[in-house]
C-alpha atoms as a PDB file:
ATOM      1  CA  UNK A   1     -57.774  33.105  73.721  1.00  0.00           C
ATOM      2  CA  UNK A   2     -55.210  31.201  71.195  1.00  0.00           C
ATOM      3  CA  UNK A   3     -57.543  28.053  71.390  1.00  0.00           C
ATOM      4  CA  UNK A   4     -60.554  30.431  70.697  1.00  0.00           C
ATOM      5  CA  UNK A   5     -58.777  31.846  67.487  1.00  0.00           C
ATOM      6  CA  UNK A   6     -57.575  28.596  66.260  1.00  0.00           C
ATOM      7  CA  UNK A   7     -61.509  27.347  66.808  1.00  0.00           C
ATOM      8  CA  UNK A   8     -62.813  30.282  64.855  1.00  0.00           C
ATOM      9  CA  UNK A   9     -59.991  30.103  61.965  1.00  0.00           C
ATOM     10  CA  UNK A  10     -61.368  26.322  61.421  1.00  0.00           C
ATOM     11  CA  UNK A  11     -64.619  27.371  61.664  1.00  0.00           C
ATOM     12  CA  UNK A  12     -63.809  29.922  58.493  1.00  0.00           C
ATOM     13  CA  UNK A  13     -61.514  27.675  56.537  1.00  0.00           C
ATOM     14  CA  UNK A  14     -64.939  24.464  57.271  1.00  0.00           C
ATOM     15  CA  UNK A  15     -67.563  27.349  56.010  1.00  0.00           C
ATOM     16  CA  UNK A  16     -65.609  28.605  53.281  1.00  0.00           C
ATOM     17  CA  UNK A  17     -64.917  25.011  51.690  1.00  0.00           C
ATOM     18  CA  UNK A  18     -68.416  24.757  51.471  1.00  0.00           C
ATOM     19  CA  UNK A  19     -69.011  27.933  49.497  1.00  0.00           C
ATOM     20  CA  UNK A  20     -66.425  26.722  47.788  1.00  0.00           C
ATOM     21  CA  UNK A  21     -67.856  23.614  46.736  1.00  0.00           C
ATOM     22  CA  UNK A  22     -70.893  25.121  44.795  1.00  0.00           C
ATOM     23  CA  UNK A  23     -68.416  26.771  42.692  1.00  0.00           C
ATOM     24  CA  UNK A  24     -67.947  25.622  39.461  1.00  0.00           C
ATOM     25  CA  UNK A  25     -63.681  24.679  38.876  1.00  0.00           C
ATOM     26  CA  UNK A  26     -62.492  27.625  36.792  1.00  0.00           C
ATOM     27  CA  UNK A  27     -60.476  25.759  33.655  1.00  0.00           C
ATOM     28  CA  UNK A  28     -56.209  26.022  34.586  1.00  0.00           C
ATOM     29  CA  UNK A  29     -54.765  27.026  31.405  1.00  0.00           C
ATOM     30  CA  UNK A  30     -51.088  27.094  31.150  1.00  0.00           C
ATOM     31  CA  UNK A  31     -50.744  30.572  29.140  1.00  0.00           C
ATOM     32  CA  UNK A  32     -47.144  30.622  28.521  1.00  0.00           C
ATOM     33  CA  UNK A  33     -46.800  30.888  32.566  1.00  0.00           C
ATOM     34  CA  UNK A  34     -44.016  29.506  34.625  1.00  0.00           C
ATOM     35  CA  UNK A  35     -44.277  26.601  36.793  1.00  0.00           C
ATOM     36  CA  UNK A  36     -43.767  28.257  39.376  1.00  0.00           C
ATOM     37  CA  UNK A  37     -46.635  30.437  38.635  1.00  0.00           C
ATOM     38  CA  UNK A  38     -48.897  27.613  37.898  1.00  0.00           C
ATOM     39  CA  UNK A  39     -47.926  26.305  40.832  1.00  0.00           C
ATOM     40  CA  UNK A  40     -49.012  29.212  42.959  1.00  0.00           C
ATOM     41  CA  UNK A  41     -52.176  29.594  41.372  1.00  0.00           C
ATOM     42  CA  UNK A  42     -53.026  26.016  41.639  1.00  0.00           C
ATOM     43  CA  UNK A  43     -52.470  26.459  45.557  1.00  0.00           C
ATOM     44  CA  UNK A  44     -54.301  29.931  45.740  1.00  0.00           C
ATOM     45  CA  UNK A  45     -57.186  28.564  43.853  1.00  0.00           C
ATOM     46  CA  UNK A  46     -57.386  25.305  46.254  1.00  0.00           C
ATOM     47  CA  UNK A  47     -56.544  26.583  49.514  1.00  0.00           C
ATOM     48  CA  UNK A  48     -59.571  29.175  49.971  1.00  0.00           C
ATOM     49  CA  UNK A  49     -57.548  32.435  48.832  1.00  0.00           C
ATOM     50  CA  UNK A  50     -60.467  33.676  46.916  1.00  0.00           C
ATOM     51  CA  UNK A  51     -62.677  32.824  50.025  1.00  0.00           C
ATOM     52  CA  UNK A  52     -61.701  36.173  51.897  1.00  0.00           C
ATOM     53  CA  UNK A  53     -59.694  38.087  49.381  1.00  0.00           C
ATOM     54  CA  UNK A  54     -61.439  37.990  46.250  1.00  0.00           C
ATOM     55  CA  UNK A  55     -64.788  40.281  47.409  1.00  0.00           C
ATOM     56  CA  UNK A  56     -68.515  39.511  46.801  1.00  0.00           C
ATOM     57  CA  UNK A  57     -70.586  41.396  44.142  1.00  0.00           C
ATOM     58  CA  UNK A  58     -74.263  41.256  43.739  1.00  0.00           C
ATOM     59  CA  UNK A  59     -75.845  39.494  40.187  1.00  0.00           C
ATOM     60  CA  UNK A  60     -79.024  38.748  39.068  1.00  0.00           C
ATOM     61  CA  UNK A  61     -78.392  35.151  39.929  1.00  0.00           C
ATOM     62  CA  UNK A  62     -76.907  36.303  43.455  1.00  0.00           C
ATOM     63  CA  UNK A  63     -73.680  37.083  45.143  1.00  0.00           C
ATOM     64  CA  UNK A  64     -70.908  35.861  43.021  1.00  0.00           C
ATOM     65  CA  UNK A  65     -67.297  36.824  43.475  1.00  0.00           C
ATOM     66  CA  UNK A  66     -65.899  39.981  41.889  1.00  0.00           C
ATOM     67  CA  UNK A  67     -63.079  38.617  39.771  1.00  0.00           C
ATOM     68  CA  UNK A  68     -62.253  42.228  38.321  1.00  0.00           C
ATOM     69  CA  UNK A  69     -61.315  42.893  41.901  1.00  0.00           C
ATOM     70  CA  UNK A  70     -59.818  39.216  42.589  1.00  0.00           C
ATOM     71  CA  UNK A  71     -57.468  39.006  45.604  1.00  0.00           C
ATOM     72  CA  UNK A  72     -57.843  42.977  46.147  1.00  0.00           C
ATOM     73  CA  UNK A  73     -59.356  42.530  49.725  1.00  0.00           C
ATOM     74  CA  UNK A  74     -62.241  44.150  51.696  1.00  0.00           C
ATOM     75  CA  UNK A  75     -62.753  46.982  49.374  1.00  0.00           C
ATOM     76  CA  UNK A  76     -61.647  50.586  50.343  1.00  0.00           C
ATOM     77  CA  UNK A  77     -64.573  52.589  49.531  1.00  0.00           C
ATOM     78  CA  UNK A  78     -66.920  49.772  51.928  1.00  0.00           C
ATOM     79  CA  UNK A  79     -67.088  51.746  55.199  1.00  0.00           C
ATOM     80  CA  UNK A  80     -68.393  49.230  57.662  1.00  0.00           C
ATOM     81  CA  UNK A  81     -70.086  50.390  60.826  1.00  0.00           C
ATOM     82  CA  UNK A  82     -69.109  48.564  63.915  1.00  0.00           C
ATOM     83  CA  UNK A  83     -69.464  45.188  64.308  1.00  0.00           C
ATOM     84  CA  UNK A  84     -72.593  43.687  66.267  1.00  0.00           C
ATOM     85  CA  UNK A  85     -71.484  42.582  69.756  1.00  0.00           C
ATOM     86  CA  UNK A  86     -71.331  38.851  69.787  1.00  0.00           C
ATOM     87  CA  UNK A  87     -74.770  37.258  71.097  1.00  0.00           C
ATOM     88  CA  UNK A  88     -74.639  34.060  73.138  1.00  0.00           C
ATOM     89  CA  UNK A  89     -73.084  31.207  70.776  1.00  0.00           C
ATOM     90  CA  UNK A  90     -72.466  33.213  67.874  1.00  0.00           C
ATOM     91  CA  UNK A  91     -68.946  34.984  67.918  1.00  0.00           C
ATOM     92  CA  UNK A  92     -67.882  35.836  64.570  1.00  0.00           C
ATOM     93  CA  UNK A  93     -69.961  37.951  62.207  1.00  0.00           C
ATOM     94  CA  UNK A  94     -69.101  38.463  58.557  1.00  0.00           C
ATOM     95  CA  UNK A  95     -69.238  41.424  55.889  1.00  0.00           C
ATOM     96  CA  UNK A  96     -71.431  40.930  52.737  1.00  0.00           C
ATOM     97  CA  UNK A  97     -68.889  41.162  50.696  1.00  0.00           C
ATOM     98  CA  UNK A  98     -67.038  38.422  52.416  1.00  0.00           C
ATOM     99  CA  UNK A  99     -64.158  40.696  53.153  1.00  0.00           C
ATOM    100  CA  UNK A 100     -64.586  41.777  56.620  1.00  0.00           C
ATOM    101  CA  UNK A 101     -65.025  39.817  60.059  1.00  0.00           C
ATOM    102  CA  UNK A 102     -65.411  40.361  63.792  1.00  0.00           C
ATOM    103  CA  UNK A 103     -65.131  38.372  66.777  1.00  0.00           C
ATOM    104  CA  UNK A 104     -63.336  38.644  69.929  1.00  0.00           C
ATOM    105  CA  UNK A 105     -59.769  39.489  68.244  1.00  0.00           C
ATOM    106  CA  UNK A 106     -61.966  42.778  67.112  1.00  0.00           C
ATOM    107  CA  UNK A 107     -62.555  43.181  63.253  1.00  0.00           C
ATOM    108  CA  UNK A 108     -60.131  42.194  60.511  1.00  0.00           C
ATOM    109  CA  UNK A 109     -59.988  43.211  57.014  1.00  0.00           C
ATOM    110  CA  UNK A 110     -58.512  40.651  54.348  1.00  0.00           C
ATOM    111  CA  UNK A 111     -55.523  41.980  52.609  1.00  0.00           C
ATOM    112  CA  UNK A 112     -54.489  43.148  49.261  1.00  0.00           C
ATOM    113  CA  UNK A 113     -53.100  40.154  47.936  1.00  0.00           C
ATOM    114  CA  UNK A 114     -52.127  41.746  44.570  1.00  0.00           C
ATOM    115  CA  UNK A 115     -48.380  43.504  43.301  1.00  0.00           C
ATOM    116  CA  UNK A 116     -49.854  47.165  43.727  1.00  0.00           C
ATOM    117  CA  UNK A 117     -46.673  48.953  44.894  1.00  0.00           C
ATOM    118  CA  UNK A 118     -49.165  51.330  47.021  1.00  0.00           C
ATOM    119  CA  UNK A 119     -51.506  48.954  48.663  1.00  0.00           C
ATOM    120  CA  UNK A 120     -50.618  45.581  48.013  1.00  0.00           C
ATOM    121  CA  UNK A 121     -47.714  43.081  48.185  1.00  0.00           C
ATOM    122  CA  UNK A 122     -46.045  45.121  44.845  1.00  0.00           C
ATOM    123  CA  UNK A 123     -43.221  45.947  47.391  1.00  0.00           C
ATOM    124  CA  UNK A 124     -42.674  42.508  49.371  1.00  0.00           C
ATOM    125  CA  UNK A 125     -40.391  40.006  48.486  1.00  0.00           C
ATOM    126  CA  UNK A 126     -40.857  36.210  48.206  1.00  0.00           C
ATOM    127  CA  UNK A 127     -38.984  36.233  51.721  1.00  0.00           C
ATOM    128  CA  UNK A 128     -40.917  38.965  53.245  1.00  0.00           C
ATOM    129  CA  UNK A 129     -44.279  36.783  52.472  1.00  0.00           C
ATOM    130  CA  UNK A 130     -42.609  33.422  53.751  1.00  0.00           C
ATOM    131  CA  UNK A 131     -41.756  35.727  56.416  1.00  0.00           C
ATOM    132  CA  UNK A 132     -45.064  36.283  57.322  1.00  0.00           C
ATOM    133  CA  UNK A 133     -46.849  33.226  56.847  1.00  0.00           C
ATOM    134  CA  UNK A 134     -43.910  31.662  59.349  1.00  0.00           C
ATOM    135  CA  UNK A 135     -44.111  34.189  61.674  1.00  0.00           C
ATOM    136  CA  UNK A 136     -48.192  34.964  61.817  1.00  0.00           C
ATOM    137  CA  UNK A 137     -47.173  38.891  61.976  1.00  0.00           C
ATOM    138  CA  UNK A 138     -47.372  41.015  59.119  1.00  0.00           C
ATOM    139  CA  UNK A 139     -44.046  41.572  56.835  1.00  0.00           C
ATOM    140  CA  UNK A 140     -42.805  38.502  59.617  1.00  0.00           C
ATOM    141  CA  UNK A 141     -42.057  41.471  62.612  1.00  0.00           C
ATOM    142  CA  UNK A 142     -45.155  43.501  62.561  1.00  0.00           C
ATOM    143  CA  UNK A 143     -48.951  43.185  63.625  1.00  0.00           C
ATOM    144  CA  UNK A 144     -50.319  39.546  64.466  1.00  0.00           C
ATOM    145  CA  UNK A 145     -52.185  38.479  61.421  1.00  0.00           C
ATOM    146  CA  UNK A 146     -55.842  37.758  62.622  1.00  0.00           C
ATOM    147  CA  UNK A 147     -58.562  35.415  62.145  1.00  0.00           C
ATOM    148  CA  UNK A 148     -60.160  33.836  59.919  1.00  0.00           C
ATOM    149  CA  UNK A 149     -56.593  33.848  58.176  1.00  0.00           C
ATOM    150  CA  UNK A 150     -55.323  30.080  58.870  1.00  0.00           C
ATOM    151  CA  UNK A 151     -51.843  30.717  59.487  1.00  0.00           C
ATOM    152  CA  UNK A 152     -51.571  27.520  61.461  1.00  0.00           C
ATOM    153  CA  UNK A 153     -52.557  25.498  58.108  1.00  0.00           C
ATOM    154  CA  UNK A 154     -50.912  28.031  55.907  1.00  0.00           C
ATOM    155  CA  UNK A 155     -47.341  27.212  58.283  1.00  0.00           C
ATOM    156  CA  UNK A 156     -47.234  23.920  56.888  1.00  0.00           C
ATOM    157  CA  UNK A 157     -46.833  25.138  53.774  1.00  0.00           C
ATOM    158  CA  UNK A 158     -43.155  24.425  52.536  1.00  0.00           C
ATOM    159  CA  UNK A 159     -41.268  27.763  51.081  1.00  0.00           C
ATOM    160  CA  UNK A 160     -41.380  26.256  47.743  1.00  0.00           C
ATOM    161  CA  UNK A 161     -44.773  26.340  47.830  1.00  0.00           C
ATOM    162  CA  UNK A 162     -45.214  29.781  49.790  1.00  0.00           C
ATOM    163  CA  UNK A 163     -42.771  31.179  46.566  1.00  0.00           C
ATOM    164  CA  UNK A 164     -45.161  29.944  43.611  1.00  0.00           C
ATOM    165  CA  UNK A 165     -47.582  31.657  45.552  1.00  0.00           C
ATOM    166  CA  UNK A 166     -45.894  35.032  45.621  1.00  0.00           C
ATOM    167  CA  UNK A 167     -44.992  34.516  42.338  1.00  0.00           C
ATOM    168  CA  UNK A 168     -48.020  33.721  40.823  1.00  0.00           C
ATOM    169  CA  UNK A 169     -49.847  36.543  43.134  1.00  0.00           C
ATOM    170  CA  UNK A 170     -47.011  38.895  41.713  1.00  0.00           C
ATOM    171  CA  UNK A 171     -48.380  37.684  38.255  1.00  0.00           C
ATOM    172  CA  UNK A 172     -52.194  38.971  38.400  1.00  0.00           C
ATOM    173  CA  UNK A 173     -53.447  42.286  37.619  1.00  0.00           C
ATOM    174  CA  UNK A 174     -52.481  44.635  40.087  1.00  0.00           C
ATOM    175  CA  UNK A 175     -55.416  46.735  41.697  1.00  0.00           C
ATOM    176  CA  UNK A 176     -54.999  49.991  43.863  1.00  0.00           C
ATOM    177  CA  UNK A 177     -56.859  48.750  46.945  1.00  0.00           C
ATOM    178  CA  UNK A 178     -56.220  50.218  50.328  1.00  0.00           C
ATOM    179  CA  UNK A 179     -57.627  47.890  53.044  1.00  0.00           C
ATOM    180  CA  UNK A 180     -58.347  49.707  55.919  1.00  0.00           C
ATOM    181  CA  UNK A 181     -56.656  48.398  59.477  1.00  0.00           C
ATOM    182  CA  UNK A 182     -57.860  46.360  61.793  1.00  0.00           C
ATOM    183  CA  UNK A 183     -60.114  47.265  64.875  1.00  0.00           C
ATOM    184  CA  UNK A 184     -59.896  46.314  67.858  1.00  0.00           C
ATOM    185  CA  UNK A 185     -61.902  44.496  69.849  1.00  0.00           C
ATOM    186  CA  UNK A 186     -65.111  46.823  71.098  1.00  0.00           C
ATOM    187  CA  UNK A 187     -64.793  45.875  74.789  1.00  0.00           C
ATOM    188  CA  UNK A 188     -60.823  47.257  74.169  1.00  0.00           C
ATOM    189  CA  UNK A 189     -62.491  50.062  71.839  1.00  0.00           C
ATOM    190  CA  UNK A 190     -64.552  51.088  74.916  1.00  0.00           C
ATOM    191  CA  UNK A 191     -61.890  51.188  77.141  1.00  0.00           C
ATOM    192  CA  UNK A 192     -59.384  53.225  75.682  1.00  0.00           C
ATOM    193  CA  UNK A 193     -62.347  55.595  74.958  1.00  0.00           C
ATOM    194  CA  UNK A 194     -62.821  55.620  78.401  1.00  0.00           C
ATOM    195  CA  UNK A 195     -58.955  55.813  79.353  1.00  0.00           C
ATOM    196  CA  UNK A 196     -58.700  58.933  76.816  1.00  0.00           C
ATOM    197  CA  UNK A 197     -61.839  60.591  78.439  1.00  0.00           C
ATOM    198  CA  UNK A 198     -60.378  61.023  81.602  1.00  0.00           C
END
């Protein structure tokens, strides 16, 4: 199961730098920010952040990401139905809005990355999100993180780097998003269904 994770996170992080690419750079100005916060966007912007964080919106030229929601997550008021069962090669499936993805770890929802107090990171500390990114579990002790976030790539990240991060995610606008949790997978789904029918 871990080497079927680690194959799906690289398929994400593969996919996603090719979205990427058709994007046109967004210009880095240094707006009286610290260099720490520079920093941390610099690394956001260039290590796929926006890729599952920063949700799709339709325009008349197409899906283009909704930067008045940037790093919010899958949005709150998106109720997904389940997830189609996987079908013979194909394992992962993806939300529209780029925000929501199922496979055999069930469906994950990426996170607020923003300082909301209520449904972001607004109450973590810089050690809390080190924390987490070392650990793969959410505030470091809690729930696995799960695919397609690359915590084995993201690990290698040294805390200086994980700090302008926080800091510069600390830094954006702050926007009351309440992901919803994770579901697990439907076989497990099923089950306990069946375990709490009888």
């Amino acid at each position: 199961m871990q080497s079927l994770k680690m194959l799906v996170r690289i398929a994400f992080v593969v996919a996603a730098s090719f979205a990427r690419a058709a994007e046109p750079p967004a210009p880095a100005p240094n707006h009286g920010q610290s260099e720490g916060v520079t920093r941390g966007k610099y690394l956001v912007d260039t290590s796929g952040c926006h890729d599952c964080h920063t949700p799709f919106k339709m325009t008349e030229t197409g899906p283009a990401r909704d930067m008045e929601r940037m790093l919010s997550g899958h949005p709150e008021q998106l109720e997904l139905p389940p997830a189609p069962p996987a079908n013979g090669p194909w394992l992962v499936s993806m939300a529209g809005t780029g925000t929501a993805f199922a496979g055999p770890w069930g469906t994950s929802f990426a996170a607020n990355l923003t300082g909301d107090k209520d449904t972001g990171l607004g109450k973590w500390t810089s050690r809390t999100f080190i924390d987490t990114i070392r650990t793969g579990r959410h505030l470091g002790r809690g729930r696995e993180i799960l695919p397609p976030m690359p915590i084995p790539v993201y690990k290698n990240f040294t805390d200086q780097d994980l700090t302008a991060i926080f800091a510069y995610l600390q830094s954006i606008p702050a926007v009351k998003n309440k992901v919803p949790v994770p579901r697990p997978p439907v076989a497990a789904a099923a089950a306990a269904n069946t375990a709490a029918g009888s």
